[in-house]
C-alpha atoms as a PDB file:
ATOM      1  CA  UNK A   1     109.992  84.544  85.192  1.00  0.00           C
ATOM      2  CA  UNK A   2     108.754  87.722  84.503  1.00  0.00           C
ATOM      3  CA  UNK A   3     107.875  89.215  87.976  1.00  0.00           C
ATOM      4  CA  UNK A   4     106.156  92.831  89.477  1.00  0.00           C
ATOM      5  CA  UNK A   5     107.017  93.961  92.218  1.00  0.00           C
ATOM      6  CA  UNK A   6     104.934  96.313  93.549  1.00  0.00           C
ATOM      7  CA  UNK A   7     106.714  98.891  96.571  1.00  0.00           C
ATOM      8  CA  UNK A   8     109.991  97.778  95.109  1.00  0.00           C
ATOM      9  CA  UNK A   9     111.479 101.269  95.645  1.00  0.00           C
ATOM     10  CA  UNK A  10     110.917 100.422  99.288  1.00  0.00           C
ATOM     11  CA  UNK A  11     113.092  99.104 102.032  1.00  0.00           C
ATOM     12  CA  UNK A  12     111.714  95.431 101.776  1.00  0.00           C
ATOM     13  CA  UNK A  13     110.721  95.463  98.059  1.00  0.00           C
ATOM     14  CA  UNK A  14     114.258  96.899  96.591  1.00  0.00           C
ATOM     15  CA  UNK A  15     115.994  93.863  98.515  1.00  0.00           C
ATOM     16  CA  UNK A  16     113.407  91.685  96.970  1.00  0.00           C
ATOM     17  CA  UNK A  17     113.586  93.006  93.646  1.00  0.00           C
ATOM     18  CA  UNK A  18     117.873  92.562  94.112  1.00  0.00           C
ATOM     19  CA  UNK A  19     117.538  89.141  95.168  1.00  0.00           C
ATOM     20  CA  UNK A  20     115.117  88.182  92.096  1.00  0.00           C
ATOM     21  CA  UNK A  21     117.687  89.688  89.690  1.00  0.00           C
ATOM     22  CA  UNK A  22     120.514  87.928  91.294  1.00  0.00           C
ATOM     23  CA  UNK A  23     118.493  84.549  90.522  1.00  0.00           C
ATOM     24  CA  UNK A  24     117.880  85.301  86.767  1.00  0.00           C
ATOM     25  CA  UNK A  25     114.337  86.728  86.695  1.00  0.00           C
ATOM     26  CA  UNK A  26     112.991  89.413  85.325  1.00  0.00           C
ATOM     27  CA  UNK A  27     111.827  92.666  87.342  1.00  0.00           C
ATOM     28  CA  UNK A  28     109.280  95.468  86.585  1.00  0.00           C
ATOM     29  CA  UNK A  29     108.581  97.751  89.854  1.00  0.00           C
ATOM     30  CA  UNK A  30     106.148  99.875  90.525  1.00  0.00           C
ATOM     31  CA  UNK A  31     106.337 102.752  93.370  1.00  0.00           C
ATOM     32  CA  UNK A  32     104.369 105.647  93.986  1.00  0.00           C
ATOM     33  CA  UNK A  33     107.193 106.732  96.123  1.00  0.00           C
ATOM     34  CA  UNK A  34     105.141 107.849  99.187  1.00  0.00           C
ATOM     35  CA  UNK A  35     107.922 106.036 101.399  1.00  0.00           C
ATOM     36  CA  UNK A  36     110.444 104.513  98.690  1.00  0.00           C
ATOM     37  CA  UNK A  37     112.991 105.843  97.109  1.00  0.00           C
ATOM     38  CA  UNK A  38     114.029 105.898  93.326  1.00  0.00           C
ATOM     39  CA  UNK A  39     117.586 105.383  94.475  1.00  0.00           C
ATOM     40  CA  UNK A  40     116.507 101.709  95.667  1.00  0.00           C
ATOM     41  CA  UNK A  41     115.818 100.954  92.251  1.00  0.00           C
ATOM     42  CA  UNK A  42     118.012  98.613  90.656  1.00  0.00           C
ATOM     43  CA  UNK A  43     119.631  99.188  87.430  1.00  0.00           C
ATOM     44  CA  UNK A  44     118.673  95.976  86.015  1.00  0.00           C
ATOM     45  CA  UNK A  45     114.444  96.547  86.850  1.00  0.00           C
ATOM     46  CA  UNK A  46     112.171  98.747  84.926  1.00  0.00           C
ATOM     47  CA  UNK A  47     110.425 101.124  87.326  1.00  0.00           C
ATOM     48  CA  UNK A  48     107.663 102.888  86.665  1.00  0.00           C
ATOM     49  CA  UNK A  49     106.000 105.602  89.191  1.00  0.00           C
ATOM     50  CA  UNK A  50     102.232 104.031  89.986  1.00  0.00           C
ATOM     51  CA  UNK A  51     100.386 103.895  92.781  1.00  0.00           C
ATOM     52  CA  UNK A  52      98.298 100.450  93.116  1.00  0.00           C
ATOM     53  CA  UNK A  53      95.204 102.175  93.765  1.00  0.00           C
ATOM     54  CA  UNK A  54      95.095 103.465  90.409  1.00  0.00           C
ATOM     55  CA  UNK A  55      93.701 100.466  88.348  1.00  0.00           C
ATOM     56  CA  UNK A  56      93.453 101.896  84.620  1.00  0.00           C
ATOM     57  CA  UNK A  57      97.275 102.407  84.695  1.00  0.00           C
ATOM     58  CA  UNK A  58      97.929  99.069  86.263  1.00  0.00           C
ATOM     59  CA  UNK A  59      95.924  97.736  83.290  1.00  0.00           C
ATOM     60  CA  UNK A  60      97.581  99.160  80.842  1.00  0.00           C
ATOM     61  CA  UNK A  61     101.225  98.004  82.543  1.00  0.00           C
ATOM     62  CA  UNK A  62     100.028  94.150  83.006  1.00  0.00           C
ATOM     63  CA  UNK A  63      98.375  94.288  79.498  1.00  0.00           C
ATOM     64  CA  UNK A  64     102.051  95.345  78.168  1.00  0.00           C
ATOM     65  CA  UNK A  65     104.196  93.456  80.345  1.00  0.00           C
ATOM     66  CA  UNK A  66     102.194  89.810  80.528  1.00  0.00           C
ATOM     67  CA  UNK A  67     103.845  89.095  83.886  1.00  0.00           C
ATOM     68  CA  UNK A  68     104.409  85.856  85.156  1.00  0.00           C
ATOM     69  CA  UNK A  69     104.388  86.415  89.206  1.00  0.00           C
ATOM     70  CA  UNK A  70     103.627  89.324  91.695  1.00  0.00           C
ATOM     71  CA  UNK A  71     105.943  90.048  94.387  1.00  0.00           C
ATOM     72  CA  UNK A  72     103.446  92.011  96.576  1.00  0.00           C
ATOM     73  CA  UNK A  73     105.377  94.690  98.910  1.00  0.00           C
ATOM     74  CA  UNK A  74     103.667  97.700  98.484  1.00  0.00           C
ATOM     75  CA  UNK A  75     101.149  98.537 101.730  1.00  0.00           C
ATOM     76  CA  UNK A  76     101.122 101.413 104.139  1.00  0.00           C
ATOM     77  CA  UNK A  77     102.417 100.038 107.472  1.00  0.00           C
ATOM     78  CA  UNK A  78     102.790 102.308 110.091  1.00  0.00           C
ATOM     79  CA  UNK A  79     101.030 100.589 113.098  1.00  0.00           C
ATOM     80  CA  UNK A  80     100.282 103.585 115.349  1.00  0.00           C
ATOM     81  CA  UNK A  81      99.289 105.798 111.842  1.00  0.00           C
ATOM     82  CA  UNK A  82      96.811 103.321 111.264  1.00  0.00           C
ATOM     83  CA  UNK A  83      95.020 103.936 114.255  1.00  0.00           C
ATOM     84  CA  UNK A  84      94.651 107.545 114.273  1.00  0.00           C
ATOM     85  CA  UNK A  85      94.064 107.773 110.028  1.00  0.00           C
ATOM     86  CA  UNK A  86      92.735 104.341 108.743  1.00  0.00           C
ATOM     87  CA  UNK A  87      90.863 104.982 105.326  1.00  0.00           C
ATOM     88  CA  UNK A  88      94.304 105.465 103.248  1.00  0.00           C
ATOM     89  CA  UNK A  89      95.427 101.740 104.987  1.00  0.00           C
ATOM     90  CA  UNK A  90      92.258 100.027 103.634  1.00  0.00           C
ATOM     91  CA  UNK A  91      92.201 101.939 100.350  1.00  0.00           C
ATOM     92  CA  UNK A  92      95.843 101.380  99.565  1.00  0.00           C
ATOM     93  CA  UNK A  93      96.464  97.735 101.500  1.00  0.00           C
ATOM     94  CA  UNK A  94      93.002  96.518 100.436  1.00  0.00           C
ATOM     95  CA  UNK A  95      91.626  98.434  97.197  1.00  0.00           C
ATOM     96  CA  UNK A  96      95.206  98.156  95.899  1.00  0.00           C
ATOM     97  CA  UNK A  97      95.363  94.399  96.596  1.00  0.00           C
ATOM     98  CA  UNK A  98      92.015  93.648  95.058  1.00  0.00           C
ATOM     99  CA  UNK A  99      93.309  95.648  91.840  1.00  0.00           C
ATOM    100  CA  UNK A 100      96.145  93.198  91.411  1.00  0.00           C
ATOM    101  CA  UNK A 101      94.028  90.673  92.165  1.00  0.00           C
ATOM    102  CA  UNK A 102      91.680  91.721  89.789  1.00  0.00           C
ATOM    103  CA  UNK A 103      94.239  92.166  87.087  1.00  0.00           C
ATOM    104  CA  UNK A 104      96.006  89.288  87.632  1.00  0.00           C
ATOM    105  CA  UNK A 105      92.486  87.114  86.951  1.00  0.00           C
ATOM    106  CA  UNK A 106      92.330  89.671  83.354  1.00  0.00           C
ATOM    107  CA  UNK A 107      95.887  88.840  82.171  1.00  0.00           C
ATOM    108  CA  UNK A 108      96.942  85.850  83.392  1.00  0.00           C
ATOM    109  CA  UNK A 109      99.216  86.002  86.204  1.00  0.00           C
ATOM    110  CA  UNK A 110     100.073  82.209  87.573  1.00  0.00           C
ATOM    111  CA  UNK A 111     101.060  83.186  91.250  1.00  0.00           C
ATOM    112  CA  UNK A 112     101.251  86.266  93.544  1.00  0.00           C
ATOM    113  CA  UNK A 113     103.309  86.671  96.925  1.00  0.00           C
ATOM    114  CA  UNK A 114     102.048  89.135  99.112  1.00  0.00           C
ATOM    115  CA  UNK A 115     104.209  90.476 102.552  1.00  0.00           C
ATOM    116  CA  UNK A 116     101.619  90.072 105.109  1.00  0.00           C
ATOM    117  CA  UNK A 117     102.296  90.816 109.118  1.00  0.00           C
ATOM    118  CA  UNK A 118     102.660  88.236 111.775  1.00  0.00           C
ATOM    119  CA  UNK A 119     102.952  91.033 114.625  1.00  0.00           C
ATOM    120  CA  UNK A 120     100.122  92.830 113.441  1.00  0.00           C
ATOM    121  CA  UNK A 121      97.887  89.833 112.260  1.00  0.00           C
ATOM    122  CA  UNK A 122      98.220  87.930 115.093  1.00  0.00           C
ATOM    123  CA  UNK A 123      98.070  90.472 117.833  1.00  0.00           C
ATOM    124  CA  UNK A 124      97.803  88.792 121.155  1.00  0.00           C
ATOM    125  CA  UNK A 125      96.851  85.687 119.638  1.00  0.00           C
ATOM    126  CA  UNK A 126      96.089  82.349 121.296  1.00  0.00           C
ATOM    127  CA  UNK A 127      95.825  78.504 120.215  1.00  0.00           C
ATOM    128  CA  UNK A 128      92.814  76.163 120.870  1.00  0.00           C
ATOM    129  CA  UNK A 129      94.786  73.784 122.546  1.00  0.00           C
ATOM    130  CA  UNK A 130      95.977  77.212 124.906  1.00  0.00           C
ATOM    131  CA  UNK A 131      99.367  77.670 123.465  1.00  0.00           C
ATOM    132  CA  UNK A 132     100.108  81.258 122.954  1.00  0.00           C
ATOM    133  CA  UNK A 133     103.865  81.599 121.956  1.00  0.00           C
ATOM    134  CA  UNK A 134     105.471  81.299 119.333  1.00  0.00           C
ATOM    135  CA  UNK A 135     102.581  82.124 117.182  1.00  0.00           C
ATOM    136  CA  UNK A 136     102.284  79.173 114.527  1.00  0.00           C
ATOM    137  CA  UNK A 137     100.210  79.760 110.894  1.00  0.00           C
ATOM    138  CA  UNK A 138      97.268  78.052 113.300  1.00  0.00           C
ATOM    139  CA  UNK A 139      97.448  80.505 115.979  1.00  0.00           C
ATOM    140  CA  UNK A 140      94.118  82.523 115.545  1.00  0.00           C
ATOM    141  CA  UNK A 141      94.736  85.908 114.831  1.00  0.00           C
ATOM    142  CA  UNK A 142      93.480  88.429 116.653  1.00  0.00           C
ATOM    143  CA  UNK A 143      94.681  92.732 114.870  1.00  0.00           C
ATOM    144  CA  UNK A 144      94.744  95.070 117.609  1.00  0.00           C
ATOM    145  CA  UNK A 145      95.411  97.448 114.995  1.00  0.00           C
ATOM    146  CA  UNK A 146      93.695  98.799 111.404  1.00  0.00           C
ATOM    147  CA  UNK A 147      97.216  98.513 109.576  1.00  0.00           C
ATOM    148  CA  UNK A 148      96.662  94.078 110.930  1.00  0.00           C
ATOM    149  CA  UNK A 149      93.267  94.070 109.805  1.00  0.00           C
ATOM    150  CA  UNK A 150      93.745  95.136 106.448  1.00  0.00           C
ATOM    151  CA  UNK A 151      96.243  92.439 105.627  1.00  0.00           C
ATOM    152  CA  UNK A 152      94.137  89.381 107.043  1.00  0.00           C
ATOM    153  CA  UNK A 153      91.095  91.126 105.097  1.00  0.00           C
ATOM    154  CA  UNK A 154      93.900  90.849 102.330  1.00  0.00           C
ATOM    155  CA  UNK A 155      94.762  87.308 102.925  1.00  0.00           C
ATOM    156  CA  UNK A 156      90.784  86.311 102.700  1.00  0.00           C
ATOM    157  CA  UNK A 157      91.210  88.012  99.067  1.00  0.00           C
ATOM    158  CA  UNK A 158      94.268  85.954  98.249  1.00  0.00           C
ATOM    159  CA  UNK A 159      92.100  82.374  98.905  1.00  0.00           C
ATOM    160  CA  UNK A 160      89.408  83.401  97.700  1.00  0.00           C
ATOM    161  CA  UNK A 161      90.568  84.748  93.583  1.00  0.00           C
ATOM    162  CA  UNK A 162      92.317  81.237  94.863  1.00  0.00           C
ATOM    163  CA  UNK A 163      89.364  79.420  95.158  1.00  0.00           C
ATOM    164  CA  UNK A 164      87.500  80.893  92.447  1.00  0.00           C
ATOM    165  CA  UNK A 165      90.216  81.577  89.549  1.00  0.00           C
ATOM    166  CA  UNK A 166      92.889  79.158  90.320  1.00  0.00           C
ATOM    167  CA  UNK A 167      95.488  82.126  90.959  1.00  0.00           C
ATOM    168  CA  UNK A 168      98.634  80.793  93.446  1.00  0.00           C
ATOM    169  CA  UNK A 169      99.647  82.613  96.080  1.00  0.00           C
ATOM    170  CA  UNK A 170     101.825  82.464  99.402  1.00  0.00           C
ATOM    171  CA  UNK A 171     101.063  84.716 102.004  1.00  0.00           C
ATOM    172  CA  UNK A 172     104.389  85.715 103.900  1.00  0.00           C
ATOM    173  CA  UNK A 173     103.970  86.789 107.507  1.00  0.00           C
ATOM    174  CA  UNK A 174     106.682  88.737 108.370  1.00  0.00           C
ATOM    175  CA  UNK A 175     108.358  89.864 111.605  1.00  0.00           C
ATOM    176  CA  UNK A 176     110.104  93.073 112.579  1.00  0.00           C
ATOM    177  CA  UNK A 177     112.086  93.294 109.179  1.00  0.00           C
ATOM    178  CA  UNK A 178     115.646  95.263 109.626  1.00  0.00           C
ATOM    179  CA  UNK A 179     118.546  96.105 108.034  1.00  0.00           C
ATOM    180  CA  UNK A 180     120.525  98.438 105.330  1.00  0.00           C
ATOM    181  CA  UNK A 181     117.804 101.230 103.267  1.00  0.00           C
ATOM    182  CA  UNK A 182     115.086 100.928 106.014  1.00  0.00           C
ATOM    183  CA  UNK A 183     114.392 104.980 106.603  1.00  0.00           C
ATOM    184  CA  UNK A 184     114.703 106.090 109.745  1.00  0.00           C
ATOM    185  CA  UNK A 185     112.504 108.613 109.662  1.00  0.00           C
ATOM    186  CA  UNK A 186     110.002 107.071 107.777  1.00  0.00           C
ATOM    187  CA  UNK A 187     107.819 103.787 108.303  1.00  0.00           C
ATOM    188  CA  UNK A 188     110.564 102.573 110.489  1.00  0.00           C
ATOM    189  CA  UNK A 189     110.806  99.792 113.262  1.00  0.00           C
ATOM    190  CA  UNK A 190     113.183 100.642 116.110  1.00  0.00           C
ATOM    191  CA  UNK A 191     116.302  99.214 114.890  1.00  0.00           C
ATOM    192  CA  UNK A 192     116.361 101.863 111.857  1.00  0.00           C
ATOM    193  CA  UNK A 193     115.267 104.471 114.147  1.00  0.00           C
ATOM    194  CA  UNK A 194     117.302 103.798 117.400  1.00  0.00           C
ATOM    195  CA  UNK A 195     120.480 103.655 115.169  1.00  0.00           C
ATOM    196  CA  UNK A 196     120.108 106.594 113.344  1.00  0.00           C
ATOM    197  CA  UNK A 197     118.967 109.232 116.392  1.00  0.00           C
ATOM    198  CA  UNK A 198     122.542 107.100 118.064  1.00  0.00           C
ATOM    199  CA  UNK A 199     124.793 108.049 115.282  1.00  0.00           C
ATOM    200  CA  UNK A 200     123.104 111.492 115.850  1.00  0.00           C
ATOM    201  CA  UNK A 201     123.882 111.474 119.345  1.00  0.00           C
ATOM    202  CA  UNK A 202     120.121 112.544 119.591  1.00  0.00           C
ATOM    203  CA  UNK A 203     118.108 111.002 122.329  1.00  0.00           C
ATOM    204  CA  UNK A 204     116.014 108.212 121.968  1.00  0.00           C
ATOM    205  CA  UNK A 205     112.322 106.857 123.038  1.00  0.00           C
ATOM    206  CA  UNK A 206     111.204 103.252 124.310  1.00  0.00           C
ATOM    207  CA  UNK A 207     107.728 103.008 124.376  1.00  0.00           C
ATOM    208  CA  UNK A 208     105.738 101.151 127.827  1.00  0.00           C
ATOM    209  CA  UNK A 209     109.034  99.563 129.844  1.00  0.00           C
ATOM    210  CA  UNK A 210     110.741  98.013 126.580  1.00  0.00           C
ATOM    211  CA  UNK A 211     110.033  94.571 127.862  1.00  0.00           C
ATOM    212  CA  UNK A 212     107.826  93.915 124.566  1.00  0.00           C
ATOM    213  CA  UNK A 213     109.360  91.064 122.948  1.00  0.00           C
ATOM    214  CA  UNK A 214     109.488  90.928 119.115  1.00  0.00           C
ATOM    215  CA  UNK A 215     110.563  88.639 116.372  1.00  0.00           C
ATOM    216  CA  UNK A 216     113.385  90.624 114.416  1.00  0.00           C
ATOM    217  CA  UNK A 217     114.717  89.140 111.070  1.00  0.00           C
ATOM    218  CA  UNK A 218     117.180  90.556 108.502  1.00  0.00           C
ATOM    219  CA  UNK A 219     115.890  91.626 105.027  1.00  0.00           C
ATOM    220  CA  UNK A 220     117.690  89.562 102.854  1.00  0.00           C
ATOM    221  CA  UNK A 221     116.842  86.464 105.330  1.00  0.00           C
ATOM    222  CA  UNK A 222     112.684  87.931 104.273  1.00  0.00           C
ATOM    223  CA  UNK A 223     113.831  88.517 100.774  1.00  0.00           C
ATOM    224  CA  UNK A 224     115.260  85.134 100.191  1.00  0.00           C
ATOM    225  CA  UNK A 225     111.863  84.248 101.379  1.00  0.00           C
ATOM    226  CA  UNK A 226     110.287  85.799  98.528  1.00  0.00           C
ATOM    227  CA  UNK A 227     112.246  84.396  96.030  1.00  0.00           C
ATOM    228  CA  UNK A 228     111.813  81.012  97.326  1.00  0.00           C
ATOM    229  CA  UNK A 229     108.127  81.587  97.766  1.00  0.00           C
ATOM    230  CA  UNK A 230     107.983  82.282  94.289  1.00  0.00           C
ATOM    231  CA  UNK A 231     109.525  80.027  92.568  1.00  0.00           C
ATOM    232  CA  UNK A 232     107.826  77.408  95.043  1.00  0.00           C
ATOM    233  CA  UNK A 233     104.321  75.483  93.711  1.00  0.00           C
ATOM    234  CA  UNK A 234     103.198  75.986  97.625  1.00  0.00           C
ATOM    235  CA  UNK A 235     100.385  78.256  98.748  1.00  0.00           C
ATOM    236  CA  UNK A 236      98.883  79.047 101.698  1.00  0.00           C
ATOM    237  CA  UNK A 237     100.305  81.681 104.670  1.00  0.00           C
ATOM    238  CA  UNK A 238     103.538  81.171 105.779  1.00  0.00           C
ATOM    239  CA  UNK A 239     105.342  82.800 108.590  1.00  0.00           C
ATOM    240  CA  UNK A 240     109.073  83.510 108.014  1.00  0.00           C
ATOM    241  CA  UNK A 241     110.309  84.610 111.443  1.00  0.00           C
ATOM    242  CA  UNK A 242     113.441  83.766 113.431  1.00  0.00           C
ATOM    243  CA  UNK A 243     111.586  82.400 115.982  1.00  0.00           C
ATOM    244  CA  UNK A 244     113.657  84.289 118.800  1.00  0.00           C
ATOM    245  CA  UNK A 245     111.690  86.701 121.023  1.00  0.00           C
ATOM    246  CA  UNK A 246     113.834  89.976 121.805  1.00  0.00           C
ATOM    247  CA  UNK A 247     112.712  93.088 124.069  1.00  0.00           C
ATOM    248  CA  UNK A 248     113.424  96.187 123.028  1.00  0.00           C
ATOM    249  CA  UNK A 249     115.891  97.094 125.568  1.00  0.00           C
ATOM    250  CA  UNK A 250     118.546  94.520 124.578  1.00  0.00           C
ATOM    251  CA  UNK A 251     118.089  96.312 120.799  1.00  0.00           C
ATOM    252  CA  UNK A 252     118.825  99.582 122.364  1.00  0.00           C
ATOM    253  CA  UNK A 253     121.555  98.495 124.743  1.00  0.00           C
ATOM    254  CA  UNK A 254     123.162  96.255 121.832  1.00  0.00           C
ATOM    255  CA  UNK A 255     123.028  99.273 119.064  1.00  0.00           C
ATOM    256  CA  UNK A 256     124.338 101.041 121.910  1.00  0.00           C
ATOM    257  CA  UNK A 257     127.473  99.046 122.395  1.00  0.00           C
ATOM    258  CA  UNK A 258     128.044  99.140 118.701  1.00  0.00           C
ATOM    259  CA  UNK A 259     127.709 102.299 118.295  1.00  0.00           C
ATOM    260  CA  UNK A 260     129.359 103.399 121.339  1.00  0.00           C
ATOM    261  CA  UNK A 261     126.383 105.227 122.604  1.00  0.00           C
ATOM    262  CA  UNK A 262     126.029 106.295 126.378  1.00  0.00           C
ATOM    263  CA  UNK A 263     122.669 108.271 126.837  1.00  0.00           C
ATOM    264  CA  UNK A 264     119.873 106.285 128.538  1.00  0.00           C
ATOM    265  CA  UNK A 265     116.659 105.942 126.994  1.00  0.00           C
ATOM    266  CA  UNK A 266     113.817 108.326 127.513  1.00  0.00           C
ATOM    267  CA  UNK A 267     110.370 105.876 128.070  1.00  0.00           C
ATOM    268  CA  UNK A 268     107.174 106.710 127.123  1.00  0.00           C
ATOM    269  CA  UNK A 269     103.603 105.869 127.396  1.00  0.00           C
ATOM    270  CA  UNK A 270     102.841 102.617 124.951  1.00  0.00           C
ATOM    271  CA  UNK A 271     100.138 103.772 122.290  1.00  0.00           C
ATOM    272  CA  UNK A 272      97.082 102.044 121.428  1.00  0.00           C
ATOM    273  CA  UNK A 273      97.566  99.176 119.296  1.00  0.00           C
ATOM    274  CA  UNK A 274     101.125  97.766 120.511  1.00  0.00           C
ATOM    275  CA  UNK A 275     101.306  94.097 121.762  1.00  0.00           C
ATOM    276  CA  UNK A 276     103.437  93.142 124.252  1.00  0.00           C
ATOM    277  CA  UNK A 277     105.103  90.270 123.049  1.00  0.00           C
ATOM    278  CA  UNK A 278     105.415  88.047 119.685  1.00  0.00           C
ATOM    279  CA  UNK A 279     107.306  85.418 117.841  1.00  0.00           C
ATOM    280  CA  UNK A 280     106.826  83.242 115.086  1.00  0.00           C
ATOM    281  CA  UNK A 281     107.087  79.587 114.341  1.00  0.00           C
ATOM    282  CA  UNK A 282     108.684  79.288 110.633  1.00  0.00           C
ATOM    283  CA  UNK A 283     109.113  75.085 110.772  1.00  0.00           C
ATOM    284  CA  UNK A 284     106.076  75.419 107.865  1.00  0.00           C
ATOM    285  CA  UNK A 285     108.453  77.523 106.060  1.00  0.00           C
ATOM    286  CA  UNK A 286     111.278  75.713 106.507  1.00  0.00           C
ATOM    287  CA  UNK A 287     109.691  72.434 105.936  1.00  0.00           C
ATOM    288  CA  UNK A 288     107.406  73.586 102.460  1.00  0.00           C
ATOM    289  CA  UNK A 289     109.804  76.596 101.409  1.00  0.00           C
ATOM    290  CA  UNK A 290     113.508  74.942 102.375  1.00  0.00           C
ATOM    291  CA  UNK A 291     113.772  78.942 103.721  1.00  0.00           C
ATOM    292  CA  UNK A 292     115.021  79.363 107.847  1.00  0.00           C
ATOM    293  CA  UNK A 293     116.448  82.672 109.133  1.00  0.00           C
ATOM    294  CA  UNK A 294     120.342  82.949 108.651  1.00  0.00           C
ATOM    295  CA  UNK A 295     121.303  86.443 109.518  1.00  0.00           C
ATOM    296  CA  UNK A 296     121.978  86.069 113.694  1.00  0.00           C
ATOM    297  CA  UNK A 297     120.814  89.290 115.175  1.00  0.00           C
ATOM    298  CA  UNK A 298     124.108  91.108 116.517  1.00  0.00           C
ATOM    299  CA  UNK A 299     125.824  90.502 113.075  1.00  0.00           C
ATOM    300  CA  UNK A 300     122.425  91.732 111.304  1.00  0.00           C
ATOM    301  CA  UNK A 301     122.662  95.369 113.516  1.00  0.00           C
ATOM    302  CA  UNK A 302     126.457  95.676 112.855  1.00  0.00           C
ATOM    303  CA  UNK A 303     125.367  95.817 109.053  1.00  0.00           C
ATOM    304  CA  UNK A 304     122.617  98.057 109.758  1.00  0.00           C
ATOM    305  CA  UNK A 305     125.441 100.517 111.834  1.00  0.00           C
ATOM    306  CA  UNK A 306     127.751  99.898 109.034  1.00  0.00           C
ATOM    307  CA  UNK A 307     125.143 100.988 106.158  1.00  0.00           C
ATOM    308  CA  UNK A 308     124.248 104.195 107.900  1.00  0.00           C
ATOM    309  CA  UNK A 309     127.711 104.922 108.525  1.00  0.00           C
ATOM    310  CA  UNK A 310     128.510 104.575 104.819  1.00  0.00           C
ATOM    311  CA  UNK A 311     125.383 106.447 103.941  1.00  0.00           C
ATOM    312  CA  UNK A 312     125.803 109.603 105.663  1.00  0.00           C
END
């Protein structure tokens, strides 16, 4: 296939765009660079520098290119940003999806996969039948945050150009994605950024008590997921989590050990927005996708170490 992948100069997006080119397909990015890097690019992938918002340019690439898929990765995602400065997230997460929506209807695209947000979608969801955790594709969410809402306002978009136009798509709901090229001083989680203010020796920040449980899965566990969502005939929203919940101090203390790092956290207030705890059932995934998390967590954050280490 002939896929776009849109933020593929990213963290997520350059592992997805690696993994697609590993399988055989062909790979056109686009990357306005705001938090990606032209290094990420692969050799093998034509890039070309465009942000999604801008639809006549996007037009003129899809009319050219005649692509066969959409990998979706591009968004703004910076949970606490999104709170105090929320028109870019809903012009870039949700004008920029509608453009490749709307393009994809013009020229023909058979399927896009979009990375969508369990944390942020589901918020401190619940279940009807009062199950909270792990959250399951069921669970109804609940975005405590503008950076959530504009992917579930995204999702609605997906079904309905769906519904109406017969475009596939698979909505993946990630977790807290880690692992090698995620910027520490960018749109980080704290994996990227408690490892790299470690190797610093710099002191580091846990928001609230550090109890907050997330779900934490490798990238090329979430970029496998892409491929397979892909090249799969399913659609619908899929969660592609490990299913483990783990508080933020066991990250810190286990970086710490790695790293061989003996200052104590500094802890903060916790901002507006964060959730205390979430986790996500993948058994849809597994079961519809053949995809499950492979990468265990302590081997995952020796990689991350390693990368930085290499990198500096």
């Amino acid at each position: 296939m002939k896929i776009l992948v849109t933020g593929g100069a990213g963290f997520i997006g350059s592992h997805v765009a690696d993994t697609l080119l590993a399988a055989g397909h062909q790979v056109v990015i686009v990357d306005n660079l705001h938090t990606g890097h032209e290094y990420n690019v692969p050799a093998q992938a034509t890039f070309h520098n465009i942000d999604i918002r801008n639809h006549a340019a996007l037009d003129e690439l899809f009319a050219a290119e005649q692509f066969d898929a959409i990998s979706h990765q591009a968004a703004m995602a910076n949970v606490r940003e999104s709170m105090s400065n929320p028109a870019p997230y809903a012009e870039v997460n949700v004008i920029g999806t509608l453009n490749l929506l709307d393009l994809s209807r013009k020229h023909g695209v058979k399927k896009i996969v979009m990375a969508s947000t369990g944390g942020a979608v589901y918020g401190e969801g619940y279940s009807e039948d009062g199950s909270r955790l792990p959250f399951t594709e069921k669970t109804w969410p609940q975005p405590k945050d503008n950076y959530g809402a504009t992917k579930l306002s995204c999702e609605f978009h997906l079904d309905l150009y769906h519904a109406n136009y017969g475009i596939k798509y698979i909505a993946l709901r990630y977790p807290n994605v880690y692992g090698p090229r995620q910027d520490s001083k960018g749109e980080a989680g704290v994996v990227a950024i408690f490892a790299g203010a470690m190797l610093a020796d710099q002191p580091t920040k846990i928001t609230g008590d550090g109890t907050q449980k997330r779900d934490y899965a490798y990238v090329g566990d979430v970029a496998r997921a892409n491929k397979l969502a892909l090249e799969s005939d399913a659609v619908g929203i899929y969660n592609v989590g490990t299913g483990v919940p783990t508080d933020v101090n066991t990250i810190h203390r286990t970086l710490a050990q790695v790293i061989e790092y003996e200052q104590e956290p500094i802890y903060v207030a916790r901002p507006a927005g964060e959730v205390l705890a979430t986790y996500l059932d993948s058994s849809k995934a597994r079961r519809d996708l053949g995809w499950e998390a492979e990468v265990p967590l302590a081997e995952g954050l020796r990689h991350v170490v390693e990368w930085m280490q290499e990198s500096k």
